[in-house]
Structures are given as structure tokens and as C-alpha cells.
Protein backbone atom coordinates (compact mmCIF):
# COMPACT_ATOMS: atom_id res chain seq x y z
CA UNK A 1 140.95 89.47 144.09
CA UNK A 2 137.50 87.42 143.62
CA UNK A 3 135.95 87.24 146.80
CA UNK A 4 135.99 83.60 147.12
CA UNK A 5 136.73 83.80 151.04
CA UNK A 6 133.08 84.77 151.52
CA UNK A 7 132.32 81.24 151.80
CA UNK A 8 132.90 79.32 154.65
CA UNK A 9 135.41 76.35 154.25
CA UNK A 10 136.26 74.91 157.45
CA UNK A 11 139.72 73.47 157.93
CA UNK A 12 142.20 73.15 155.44
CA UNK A 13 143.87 70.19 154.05
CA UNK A 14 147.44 69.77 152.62
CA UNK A 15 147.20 70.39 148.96
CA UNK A 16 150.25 66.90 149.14
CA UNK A 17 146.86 65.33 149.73
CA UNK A 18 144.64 66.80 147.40
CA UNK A 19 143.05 64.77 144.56
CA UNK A 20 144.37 66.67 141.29
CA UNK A 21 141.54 64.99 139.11
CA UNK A 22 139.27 67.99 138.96
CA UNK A 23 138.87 70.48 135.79
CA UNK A 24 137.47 73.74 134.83
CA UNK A 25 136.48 74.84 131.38
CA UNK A 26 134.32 77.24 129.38
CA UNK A 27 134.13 80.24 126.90
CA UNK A 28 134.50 84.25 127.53
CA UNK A 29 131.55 85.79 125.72
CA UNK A 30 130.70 89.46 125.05
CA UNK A 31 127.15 90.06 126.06
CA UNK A 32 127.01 93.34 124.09
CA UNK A 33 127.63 91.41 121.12
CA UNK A 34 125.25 88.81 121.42
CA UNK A 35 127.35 86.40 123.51
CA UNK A 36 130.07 86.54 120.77
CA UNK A 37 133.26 84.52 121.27
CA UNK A 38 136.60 86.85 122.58
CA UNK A 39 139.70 85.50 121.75
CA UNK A 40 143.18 86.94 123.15
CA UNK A 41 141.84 87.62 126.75
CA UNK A 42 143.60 86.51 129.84
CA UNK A 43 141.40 84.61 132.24
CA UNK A 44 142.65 83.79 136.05
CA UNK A 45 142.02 81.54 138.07
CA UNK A 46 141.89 81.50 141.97
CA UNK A 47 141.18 78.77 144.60
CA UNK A 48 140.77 79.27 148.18
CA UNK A 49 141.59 77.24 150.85
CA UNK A 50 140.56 78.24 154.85
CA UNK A 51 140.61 81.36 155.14
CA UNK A 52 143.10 82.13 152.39
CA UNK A 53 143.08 82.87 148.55
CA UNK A 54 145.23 83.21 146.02
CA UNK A 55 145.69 83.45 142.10
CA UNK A 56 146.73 80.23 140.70
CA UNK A 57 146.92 80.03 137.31
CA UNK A 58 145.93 82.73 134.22
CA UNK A 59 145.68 81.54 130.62
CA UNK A 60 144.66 83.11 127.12
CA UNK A 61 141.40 82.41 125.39
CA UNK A 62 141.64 80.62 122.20
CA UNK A 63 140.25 81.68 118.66
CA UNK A 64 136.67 80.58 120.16
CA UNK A 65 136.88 82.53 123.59
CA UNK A 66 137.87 78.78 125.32
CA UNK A 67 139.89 78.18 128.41
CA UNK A 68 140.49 75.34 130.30
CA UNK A 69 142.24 75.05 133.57
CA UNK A 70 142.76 70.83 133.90
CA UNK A 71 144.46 69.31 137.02
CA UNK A 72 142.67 70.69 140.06
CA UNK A 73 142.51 69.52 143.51
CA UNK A 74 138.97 68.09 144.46
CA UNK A 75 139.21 68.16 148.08
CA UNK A 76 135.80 69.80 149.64
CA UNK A 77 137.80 72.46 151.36
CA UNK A 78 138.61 73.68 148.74
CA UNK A 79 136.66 76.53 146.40
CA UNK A 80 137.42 78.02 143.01
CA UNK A 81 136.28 81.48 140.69
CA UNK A 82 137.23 82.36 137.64
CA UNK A 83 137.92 86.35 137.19
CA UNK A 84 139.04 89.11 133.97
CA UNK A 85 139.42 92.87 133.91
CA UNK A 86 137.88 93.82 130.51
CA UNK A 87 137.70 97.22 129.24
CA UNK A 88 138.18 98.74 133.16
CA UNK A 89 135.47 96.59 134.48
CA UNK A 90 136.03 93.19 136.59
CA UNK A 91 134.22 90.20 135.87
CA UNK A 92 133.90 87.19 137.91
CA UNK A 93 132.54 83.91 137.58
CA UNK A 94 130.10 81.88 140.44
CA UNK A 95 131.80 80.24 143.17
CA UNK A 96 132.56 76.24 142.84
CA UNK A 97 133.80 73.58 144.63
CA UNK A 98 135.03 70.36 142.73
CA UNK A 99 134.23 67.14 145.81
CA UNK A 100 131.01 66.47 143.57
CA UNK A 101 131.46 67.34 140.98
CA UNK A 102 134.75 67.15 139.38
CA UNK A 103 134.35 69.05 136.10
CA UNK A 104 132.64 71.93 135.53
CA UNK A 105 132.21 74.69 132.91
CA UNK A 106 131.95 78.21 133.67
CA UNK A 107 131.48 80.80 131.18
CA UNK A 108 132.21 84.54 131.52
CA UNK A 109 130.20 87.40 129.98
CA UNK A 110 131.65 90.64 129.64
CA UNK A 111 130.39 93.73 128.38
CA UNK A 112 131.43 96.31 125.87
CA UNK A 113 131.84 100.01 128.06
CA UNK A 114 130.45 103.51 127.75
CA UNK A 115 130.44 106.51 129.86
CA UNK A 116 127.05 107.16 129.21
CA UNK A 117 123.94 107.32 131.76
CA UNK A 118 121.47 107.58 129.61
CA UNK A 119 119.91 104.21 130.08
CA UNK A 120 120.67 104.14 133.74
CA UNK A 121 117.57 104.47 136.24
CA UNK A 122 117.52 103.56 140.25
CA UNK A 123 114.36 100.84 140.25
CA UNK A 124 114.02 101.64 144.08
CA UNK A 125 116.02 104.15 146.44
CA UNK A 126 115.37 103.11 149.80
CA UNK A 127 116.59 105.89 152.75
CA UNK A 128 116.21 104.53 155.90
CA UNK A 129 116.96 107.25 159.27
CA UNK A 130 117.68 105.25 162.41
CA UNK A 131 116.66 106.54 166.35
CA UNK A 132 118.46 110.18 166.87
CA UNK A 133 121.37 109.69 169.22
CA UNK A 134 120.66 112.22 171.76
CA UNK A 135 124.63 112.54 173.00
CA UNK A 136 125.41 113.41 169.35
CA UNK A 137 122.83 114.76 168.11
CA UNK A 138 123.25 112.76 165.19
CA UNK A 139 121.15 110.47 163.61
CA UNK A 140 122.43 107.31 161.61
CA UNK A 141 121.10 106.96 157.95
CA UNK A 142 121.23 103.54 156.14
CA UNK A 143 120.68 104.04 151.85
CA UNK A 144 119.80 100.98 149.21
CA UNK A 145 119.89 101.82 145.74
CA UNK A 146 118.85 99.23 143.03
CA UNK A 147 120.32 100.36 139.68
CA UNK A 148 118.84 99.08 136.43
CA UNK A 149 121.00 99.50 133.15
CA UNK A 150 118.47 99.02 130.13
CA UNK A 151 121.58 99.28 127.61
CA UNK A 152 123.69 96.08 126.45
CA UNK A 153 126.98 98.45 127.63
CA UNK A 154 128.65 98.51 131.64
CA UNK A 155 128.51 102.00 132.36
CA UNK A 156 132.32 103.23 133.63
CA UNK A 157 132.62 106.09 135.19
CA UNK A 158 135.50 107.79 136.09
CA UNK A 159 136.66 110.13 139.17
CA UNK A 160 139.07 112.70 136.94
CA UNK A 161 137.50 116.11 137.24
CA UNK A 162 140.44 118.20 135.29
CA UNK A 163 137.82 118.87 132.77
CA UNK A 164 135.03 119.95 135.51
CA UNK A 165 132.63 117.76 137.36
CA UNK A 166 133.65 113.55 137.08
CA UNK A 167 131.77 111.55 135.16
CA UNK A 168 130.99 108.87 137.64
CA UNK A 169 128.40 107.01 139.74
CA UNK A 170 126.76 109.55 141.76
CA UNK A 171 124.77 109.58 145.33
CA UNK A 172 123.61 112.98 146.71
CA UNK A 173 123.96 113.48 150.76
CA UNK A 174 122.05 115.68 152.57
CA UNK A 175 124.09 118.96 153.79
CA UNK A 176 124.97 117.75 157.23
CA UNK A 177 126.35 114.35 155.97
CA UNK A 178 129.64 112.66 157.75
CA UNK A 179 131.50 109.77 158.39
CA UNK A 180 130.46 108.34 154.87
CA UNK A 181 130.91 104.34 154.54
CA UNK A 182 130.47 102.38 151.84
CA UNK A 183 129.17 98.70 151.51
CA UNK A 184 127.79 96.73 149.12
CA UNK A 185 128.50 97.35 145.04
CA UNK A 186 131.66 99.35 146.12
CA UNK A 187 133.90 96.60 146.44
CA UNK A 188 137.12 97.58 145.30
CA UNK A 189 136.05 100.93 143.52
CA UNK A 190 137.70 104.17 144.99
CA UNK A 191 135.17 107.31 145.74
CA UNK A 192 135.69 110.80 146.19
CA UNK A 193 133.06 113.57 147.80
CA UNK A 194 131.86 115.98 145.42
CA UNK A 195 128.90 118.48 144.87
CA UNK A 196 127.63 117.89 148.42
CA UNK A 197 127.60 113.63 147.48
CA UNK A 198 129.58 110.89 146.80
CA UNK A 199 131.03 109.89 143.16
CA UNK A 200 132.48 106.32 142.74
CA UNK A 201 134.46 105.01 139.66
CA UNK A 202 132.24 101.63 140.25
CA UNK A 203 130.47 99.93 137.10
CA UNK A 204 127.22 99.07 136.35
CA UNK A 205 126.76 96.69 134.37
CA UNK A 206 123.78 95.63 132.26
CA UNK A 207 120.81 93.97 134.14
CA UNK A 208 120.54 95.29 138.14
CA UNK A 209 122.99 96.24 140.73
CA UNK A 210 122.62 96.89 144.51
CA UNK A 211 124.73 99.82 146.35
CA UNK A 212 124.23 100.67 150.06
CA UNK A 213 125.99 103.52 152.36
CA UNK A 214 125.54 104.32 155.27
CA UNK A 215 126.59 108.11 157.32
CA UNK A 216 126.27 110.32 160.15
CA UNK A 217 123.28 113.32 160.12
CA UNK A 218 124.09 115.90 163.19
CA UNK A 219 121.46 117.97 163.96
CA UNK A 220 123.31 119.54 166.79
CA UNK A 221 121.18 121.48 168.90
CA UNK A 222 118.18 121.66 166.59
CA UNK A 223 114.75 120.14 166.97
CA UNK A 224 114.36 120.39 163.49
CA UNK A 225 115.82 119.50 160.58
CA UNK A 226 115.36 119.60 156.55
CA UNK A 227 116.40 116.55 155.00
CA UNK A 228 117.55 117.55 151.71
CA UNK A 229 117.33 115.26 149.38
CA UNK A 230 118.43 115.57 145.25
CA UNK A 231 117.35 112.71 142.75
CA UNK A 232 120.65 111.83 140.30
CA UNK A 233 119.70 109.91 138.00
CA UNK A 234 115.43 109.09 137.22
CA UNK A 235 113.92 107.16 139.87
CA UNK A 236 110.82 104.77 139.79
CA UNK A 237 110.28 104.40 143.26
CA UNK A 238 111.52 106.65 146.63
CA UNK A 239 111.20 105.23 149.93
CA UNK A 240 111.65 107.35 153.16
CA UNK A 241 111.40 105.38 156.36
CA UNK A 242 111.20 107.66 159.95
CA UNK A 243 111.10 105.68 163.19
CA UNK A 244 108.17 106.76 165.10
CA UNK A 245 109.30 109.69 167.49
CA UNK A 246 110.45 111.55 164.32
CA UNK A 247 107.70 113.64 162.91
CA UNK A 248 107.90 114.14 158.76
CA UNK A 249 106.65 116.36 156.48
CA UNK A 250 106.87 116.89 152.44
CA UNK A 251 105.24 118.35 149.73
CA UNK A 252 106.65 115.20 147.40
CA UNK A 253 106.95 112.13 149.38
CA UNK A 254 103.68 111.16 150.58
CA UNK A 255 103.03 109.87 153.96
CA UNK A 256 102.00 106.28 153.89
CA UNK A 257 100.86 105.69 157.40
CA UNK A 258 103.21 103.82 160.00
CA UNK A 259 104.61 99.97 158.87
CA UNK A 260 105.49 96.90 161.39
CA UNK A 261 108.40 94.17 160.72
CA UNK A 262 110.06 92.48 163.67
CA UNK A 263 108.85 94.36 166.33
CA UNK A 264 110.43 97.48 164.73
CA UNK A 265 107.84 100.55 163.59
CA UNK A 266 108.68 102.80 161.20
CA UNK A 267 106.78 106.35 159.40
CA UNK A 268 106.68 105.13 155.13
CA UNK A 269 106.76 108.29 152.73
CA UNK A 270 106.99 107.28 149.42
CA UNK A 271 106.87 108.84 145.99
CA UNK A 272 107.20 107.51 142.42
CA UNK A 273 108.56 108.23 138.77
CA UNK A 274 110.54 111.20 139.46
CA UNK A 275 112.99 112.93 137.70
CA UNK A 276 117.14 113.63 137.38
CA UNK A 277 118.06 116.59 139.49
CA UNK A 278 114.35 116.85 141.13
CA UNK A 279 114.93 117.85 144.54
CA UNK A 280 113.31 117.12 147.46
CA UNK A 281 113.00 117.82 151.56
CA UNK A 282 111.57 116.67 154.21
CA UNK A 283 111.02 118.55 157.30
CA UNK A 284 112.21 116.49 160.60
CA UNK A 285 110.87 117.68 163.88
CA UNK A 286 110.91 116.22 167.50
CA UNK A 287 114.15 115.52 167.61
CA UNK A 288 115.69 115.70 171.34
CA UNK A 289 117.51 118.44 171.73
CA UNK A 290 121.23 118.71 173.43
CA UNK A 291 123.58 121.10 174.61
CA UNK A 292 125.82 122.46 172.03
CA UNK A 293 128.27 120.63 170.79
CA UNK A 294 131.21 121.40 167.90
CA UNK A 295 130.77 120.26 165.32
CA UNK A 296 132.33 117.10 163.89
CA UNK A 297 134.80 117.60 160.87
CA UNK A 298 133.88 115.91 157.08
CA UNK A 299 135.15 112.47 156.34
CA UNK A 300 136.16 111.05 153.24
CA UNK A 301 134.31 108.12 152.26
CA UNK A 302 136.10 105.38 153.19
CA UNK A 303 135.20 101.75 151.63
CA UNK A 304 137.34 99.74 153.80
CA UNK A 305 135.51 100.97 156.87
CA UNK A 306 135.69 97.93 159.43
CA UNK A 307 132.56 98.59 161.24
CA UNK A 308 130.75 98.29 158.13
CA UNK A 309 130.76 93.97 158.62
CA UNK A 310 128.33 94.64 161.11
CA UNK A 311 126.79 98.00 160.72
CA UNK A 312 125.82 98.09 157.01
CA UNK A 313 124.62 94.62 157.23
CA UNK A 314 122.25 95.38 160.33
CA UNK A 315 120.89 98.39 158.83
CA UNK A 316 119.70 96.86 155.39
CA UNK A 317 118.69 93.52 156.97
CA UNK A 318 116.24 96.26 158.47
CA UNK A 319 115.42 97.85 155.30
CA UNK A 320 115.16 94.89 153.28
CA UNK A 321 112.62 93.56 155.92
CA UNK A 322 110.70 96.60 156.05
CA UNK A 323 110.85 96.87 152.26
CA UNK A 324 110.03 93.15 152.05
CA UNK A 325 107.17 93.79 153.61
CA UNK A 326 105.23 96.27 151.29
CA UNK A 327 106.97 94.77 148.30
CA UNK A 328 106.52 91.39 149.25
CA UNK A 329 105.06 90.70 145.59
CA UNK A 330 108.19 92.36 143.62
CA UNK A 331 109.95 89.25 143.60
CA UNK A 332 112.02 88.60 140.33
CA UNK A 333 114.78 86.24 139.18
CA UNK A 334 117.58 87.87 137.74
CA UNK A 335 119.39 86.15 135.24
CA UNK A 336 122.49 84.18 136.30
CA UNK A 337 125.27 86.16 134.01
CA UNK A 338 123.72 89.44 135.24
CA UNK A 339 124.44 89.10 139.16
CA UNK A 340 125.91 91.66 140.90
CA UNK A 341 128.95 89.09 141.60
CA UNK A 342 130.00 89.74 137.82
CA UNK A 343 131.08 93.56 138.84
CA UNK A 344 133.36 92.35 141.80
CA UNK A 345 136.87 93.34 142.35
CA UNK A 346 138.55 89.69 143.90
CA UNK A 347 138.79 91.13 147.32
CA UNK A 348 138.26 88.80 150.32
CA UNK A 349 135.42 89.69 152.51
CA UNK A 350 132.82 87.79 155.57
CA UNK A 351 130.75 85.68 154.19
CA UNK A 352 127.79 87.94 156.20
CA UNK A 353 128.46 90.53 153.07
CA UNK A 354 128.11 87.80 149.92
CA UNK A 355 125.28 87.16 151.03
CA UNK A 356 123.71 90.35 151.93
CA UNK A 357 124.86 91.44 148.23
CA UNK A 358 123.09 88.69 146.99
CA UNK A 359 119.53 90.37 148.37
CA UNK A 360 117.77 92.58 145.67
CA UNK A 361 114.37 93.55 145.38
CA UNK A 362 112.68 92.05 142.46
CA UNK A 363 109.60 91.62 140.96
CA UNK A 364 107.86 88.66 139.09
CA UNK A 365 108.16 88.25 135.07
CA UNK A 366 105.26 90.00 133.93
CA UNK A 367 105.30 92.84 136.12
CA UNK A 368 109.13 93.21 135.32
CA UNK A 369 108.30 93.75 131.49
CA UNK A 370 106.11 96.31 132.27
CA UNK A 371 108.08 98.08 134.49
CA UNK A 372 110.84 97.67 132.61
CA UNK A 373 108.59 99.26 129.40
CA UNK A 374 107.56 102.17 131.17
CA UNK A 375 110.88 103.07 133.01
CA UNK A 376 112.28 102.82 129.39
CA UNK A 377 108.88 105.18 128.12
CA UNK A 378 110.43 107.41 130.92
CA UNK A 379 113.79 107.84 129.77
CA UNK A 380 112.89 108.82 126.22
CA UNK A 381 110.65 110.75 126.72
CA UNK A 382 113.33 112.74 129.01
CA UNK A 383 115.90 112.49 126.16
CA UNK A 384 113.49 113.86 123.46
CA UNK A 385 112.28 117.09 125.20
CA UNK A 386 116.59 117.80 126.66
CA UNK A 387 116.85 117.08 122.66
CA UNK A 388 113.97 119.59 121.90
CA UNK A 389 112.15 117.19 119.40
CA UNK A 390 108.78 118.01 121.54
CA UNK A 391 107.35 121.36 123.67
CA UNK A 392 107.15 121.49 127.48
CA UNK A 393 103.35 121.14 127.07
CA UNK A 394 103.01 117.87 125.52
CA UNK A 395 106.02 116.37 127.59
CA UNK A 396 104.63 117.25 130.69
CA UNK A 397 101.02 115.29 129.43
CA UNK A 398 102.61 112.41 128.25
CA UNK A 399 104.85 112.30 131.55
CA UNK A 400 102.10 112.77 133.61
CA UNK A 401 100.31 109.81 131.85
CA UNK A 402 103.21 107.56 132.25
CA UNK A 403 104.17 108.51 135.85
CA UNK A 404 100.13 107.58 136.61
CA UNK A 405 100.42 103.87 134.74
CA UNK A 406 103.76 103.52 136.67
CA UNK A 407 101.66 104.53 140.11
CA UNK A 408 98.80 102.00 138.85
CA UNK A 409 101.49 99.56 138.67
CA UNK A 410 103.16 99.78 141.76
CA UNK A 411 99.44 100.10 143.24
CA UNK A 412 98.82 96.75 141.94
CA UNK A 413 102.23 94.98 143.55
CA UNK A 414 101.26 96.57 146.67
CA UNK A 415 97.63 95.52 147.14
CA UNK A 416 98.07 91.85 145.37
């Protein structure tokens, strides 16, 4: 169901009383196709009311990709979406109430799908490690990913592994990892554990999309501890924060120097423009040790995890801050049929999570071209040495050369 009960209503009203004046119309265009007209498609309606919401009404686009949905109540409490499954994917429309605006159009784009990753990069992984929990010995880990799909195609994946290893959204987990939870961008998508990491049959469709986690590192009786770390799919941008009793060390994230937002200090390692399957470690020391404990048993993830309302929301308003704060200058607008709230199942959820999915990094116009040119340089130029069409040698100079405009770039955002 479309989450329309992420928005606060107040109290509702007897629909007896409800002014029936109000009407929604518009078109269901494929964005793969340049915006082209589909015909035949069912498109539903829902309206919620208080805290409830329910499917009213579904009809079937005309020869032009119209629908209309006339006679709607007006009243203020009272909120409506528009939402169609096409090709395994779900699509939803903005959020809109009628009391100002009785008639409104809203249009739905849809995308063609493909199983292929090949124009699939993460714009910015952010791993965040909260203060070890000395009765556990256990740290909490927070993860943001920001996907960016350069194709005009939703990437679906799927979880069937009968013919080996799924084809599906993938997150690696370092190989202590419990009590997975997942938050934003898994709405309604089901996920399995596999290959020491987390696959998810959820879509990503073109433009960018923001995924968070969060899970449970023991370290048991250890004062040290190698974060393991394995890149999935190419990544412009890594982002390690430590808080400050936790002493880091790697030979590929670089340490940064301590960084300050809202009284909280954490250790930055970063590194840039690296590739699928790279992996990486970083050695943790200084963390308190405790008495031997057994050692807690693997959890499937679990999306529906209630503390998540809270937890996942606490722990990226801390990493977005943090991340704000050196990226303060990667602000971009991303265009209104490419939100994230086009990929949503219509599941009701707080309002605290609509609008926490609604937070992506982003980075002004011209600085989005580029980095959009150069991820794009990266990808091909991966794709033509897997395809063999150059040697190891001159991939390896013109990767070097890109990866050093990409570190110019960020340099740039950083500094300005």
C-alpha cells in the first residue's frame, strides 16, 4: 500500500460530510521511452483518512495513458496517492490533499526493467560505527548508501539462487555482523543473507535512491578488531566514521583528521573511485575489553523490525549531519519523477521515516554533470578491459587519471 499514513492528518471527519467536488487526473508515461503514453495499465487510487488507508478505486488507462478519478471528498483531513505495479516494480505518485485545491493532475512515470548492474554505481557509502557497548561487546553500525542508476531501465533484482548466486541488490557485512535491520529503500522488498551480506529483491530505479541498515558488530573479548569491508558495486566516494576512543587504521581509507557536529566527534577515513569487489579493512583497536561471553546466534534480516522507527532514524540523522557537514556544498535537486517515493511499496509507516527518506546527499548542477561524466568514464572503462577491448597497462593509466579528476573534484566541493 502507498504510504500515505506518513503524513500527519489530525482527526477524521465522516466521509457523510465530505465535499465530493474534488478530482484527480493525469497520464502514465514510460520514462524509458521518452515519456511515451501506456495504455491498458491499471492505476489505483488510495485516500487516507486519520490514521487509516485504504484502496479506493483502480481504473484502466486509455489509448493516451489517461486516467481520471472524478468525485472526491475535499475535506483537509483527508490525503490521496496514486500507485501501479509495472513490470515487478511499484510506482507511486506525490502525496495530495484536495481543501485547496480541488483538482489536480498527477502523472506517473514508469520504467522499462532489466536485471542488469552495469550502469549502477553507489555516489556515496557512508558507514558510521557507534560507542562499543562494553556489556556486549558489540558495537552498533549505522550504513547510507546513495545509488545512482545512469541507465533509462529500473534495475530488478531477484532473490532465486537455483541457478547459483541471486541476482539482486547487494550490501556486504563485515564477518561478525548480526541482528541485521533494514530501513529506508527496503520498504516492502523481502531480503535474504548471502555471501557474508545482505541481497534484497528492491528496485532501483533511474535517477538516485537512498538505502540504510543498521546491525550488531561483537567483538567479544577482543581489543581489536578488522573491519572487513568488500565494495559491490563501483563506488565514488567511501566514508568511515570512528567515534573518538576507537583507534583506526587502513592502507585504503585515509584518515581525515577528527570532525565536530552537535557536540558529537567523530575519526573521518575516506577514500574515493574504487572498484567492484575491491576489498578493504580497517584495523579497530582500544576497544574495552569484557569477560567472555557466547556468542550471539545470526539473524535474518528482518525489514519490519519495530525498533527501527527510532533507531535507524537516530543513527542517520547523525550521519547525515556529520556528512552534511563536509559535504555541505553537494547539494542537488533531484528531479520530481525520480524521487525515491516512486519505488515505494503502499505500506503505512511514521511520518519520522517519509521524511528521513526524503534526505539525500546531493550536489549542485554543474558539479552533478561532472560527476555524473566521470562516474560514467568509470564504468566503461571497467566494462571495456572485463570485455578485453584494452590491456591492463593502459586501463590502469587511464583509471588512475580519472580516479585523480574525480579526487580534484570532490577536493573542490570540500574546500568551496
Amino acid at each position: 500500500m502507498v504510504m500515505l499514513a506518513l503524513v500527519c492528518f489530525g482527526f477524521p471527519v465522516s466521509s457523510a460530510h465530505a465535499a465530493s467536488t474534488g478530482r484527480i487526473f493525469g497520464q502514465l508515461l514510460n520514462g524509458t521511452h521518452k515519456n511515451a503514453p501506456i495504455a491498458g495499465q491499471s492505476v489505483t487510487l488510495q485516500m487516507a483518512q486519520g490514521n487509516t488507508a485504504k484502496d479506493l478505486l483502480s481504473v484502466t488507462t486509455d489509448a493516451h495513458g489517461s486516467y481520471v478519478f472524478p468525485n472526491l471528498a475535499t475535506d483537509k483531513p483527508i490525503s490521496y496517492a496514486l500507485y501501479i505495479r509495472y513490470q515487478g516494480v511499484q510506482y507511486s505518485s506525490a502525496i495530495v490533499t484536495l481543501d485547496t485545491k480541488p483538482v489536480q493532475q498527477l502523472n506517473l512515470t514508469v520504467y522499462d526493467a532489466t536485471k542488469s548492474t552495469a550502469n549502477i554505481a553507489v555516489v556515496r557509502a557512508t558507514i558510521l560505527l557507534h560507542k562499543p557497548d562494553a556489556q556486549k561487546g558489540s558495537i552498533a553500525v549505522s550504513e547510507l548508501y546513495i545509488f545512482r542508476n545512469l541507465d533509462t531501465h529500473t534495475y530488478v533484482g531477484s532473490l532465486d539462487a537455483s541457478h547459483g548466486k541471486p541476482n539482486a541488490l547487494r550490501f556486504s557485512l563485515p564477518h561478525t555482523a548480526t541482528n541485521v535491520s533494514l530501513g529506508t529503500g527496503f520498504d516492502g522488498y523481502k531480503a535474504i543473507e548471502v555471501n557474508s551480506g545482505v541481497a534484497s529483491d528492491a528496485a532501483i530505479p533511474p535517477g538516485d535512491s537512498q538505502f540504510a541498515f543498521t546491525f550488531d558488530m561483537p567483538y567479544y573479548t577482543n581489543s581489536s578488531y578488522d573491519f572487513d569491508y568488500k565494495v559491490v558495486y563501483p563506488t565514488v566516494e567511501l566514508t568511515l566514521l570512528l567515534p573518538p576512543e576507537i583507534h583506526g587504521s587502513s592502507s585504503i581509507l585515509v584518515a581525515k583528521g577528527p570532525v565536530t557536529s552537535q557536540q558529537s566527534t567523530f575519526n573521518l577515513f575516506q577514500a574515493s573511485a574504487l572498484q567492484a569487489d575491491q576489498e578493504t579493512h580497517v584495523q579497530l583497536d582500544g576497544l574495552p575489553v569484557i569477560n567472555p561471553v557466547s556468542s550471539p546466534a545470526t539473524s535474518t534480516p528482518d525489514a519490519g523490525n519495530p525498533w527501527l522507527v527510532i533507531g535507524i532514524l537516530l543513527a542517520m540523522a547523525i550521519i547525515l549531519l556529520v556528512t552534511g557537514l563536509i559535504y555541505r556544498s553537494l547539494r542537488r535537486s533531484v528531479p520530481a519523477k525520480k524521487k525515491r517515493s516512486a519505488q515505494k511499496q503502499p505500506v503505512q509507516a511514521p511520518a519520522s521515516s517519509q521524511r528521513s527518506s526524503k534526505v539525500a546527499g546531493a550536489a549542485t548542477k554543474p558539479d552533478a554533470d561532472k560527476e555524473q561524466a566521470l562516474l560514467q568514464e568509470l564504468l566503461d572503462l571497467d566494462k571495456a578491459f572485463e570485455a578485453g577491448k584494452m590491456s591492463k597497462s593502459v586501463y590502469q593509466e587511464r583509471r588512475a587519471k580519472t580516479k585523480a579528476r574525480f579526487r580534484a573534484l570532490l577536493s573542490e566541493k570540500v574546500t568551496s
